[in-house]
Protein backbone atom coordinates (compact mmCIF):
# COMPACT_ATOMS: atom_id res chain seq x y z
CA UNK A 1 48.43 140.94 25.39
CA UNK A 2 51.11 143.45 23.83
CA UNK A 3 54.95 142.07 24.66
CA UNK A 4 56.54 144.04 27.20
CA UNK A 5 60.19 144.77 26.97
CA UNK A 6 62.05 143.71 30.17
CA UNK A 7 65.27 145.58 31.41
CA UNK A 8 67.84 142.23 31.34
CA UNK A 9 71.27 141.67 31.45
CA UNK A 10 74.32 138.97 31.30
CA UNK A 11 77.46 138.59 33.18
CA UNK A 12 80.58 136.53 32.26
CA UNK A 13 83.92 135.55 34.03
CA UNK A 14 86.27 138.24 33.74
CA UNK A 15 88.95 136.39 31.89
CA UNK A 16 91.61 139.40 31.49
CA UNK A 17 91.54 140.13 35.31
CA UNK A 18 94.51 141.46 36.31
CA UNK A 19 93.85 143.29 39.66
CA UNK A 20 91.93 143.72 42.80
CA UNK A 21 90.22 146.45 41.33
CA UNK A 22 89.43 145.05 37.94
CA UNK A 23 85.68 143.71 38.11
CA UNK A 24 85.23 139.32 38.40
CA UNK A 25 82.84 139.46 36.08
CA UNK A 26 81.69 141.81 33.14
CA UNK A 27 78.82 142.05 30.54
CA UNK A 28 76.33 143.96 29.62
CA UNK A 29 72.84 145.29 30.51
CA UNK A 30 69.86 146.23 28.13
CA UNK A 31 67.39 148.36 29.20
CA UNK A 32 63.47 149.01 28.81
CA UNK A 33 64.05 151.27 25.57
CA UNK A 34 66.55 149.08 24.17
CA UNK A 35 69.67 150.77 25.42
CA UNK A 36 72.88 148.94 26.20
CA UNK A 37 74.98 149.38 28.88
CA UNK A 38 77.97 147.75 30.35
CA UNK A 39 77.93 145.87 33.69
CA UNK A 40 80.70 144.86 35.90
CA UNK A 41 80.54 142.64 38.85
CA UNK A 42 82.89 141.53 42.09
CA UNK A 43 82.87 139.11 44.32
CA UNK A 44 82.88 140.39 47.75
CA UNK A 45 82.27 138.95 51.60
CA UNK A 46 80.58 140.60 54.17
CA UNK A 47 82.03 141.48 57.96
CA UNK A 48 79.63 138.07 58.74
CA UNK A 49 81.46 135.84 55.97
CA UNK A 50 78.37 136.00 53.54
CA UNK A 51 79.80 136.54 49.87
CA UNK A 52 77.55 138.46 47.99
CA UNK A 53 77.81 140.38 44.67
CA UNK A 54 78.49 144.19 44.12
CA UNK A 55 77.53 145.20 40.72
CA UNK A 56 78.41 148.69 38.72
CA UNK A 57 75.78 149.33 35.79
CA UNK A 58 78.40 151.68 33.77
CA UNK A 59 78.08 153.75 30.72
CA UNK A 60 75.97 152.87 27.78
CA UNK A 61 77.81 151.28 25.16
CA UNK A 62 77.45 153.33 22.30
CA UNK A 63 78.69 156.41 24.09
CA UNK A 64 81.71 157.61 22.90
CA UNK A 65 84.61 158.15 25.47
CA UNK A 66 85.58 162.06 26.30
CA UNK A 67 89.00 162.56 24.26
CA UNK A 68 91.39 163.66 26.52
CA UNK A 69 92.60 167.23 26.58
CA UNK A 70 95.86 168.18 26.13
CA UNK A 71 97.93 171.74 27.33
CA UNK A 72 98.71 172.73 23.43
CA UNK A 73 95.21 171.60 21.95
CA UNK A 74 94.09 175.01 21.01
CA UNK A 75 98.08 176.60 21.56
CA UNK A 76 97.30 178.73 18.11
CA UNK A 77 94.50 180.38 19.21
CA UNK A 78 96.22 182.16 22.29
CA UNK A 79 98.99 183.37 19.75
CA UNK A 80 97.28 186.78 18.86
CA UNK A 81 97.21 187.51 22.77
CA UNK A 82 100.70 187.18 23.38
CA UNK A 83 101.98 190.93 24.19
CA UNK A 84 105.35 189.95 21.90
């Protein structure tokens, strides 16, 4: 029987927590292909007092974050259209 690759993951104590909003635990999740993504977990309670776990399965790791734009980033380009 050929080995099947399972989608898995891991989740650790968010250490660095510094807010409500920052997750209780973080890690990571690979998928089926092999791809690696990271996870984030918190610690909720429902309205019936059951705590249960929300989880966010976020961006994959090796993706690159968007660079931020800024107003002057291509400034010298709109130079030759200035009527002055």
């Amino acid at each position: 029987m050929p080995y099947e690759s399972k989608d898995e993951g891991a989740l650790f104590k968010n250490d660095r927590k510094q807010s409500d909003k920052h997750p209780d635990y973080t890690g990571s999740w690979v998928d089926s292909t092999g791809k690696e993504f990271y996870l984030s977990a918190w610690v909720n309670e429902s309205g019936s007092g059951k705590k249960y776990m929300k989880l966010k399965l976020g961006s994959p790791k090796d993706e690159k974050p968007a660079a931020q734009a800024t107003p002057f980033a291509n400034a010298s380009d709109d130079l030759e259209d200035l009527p002055f």
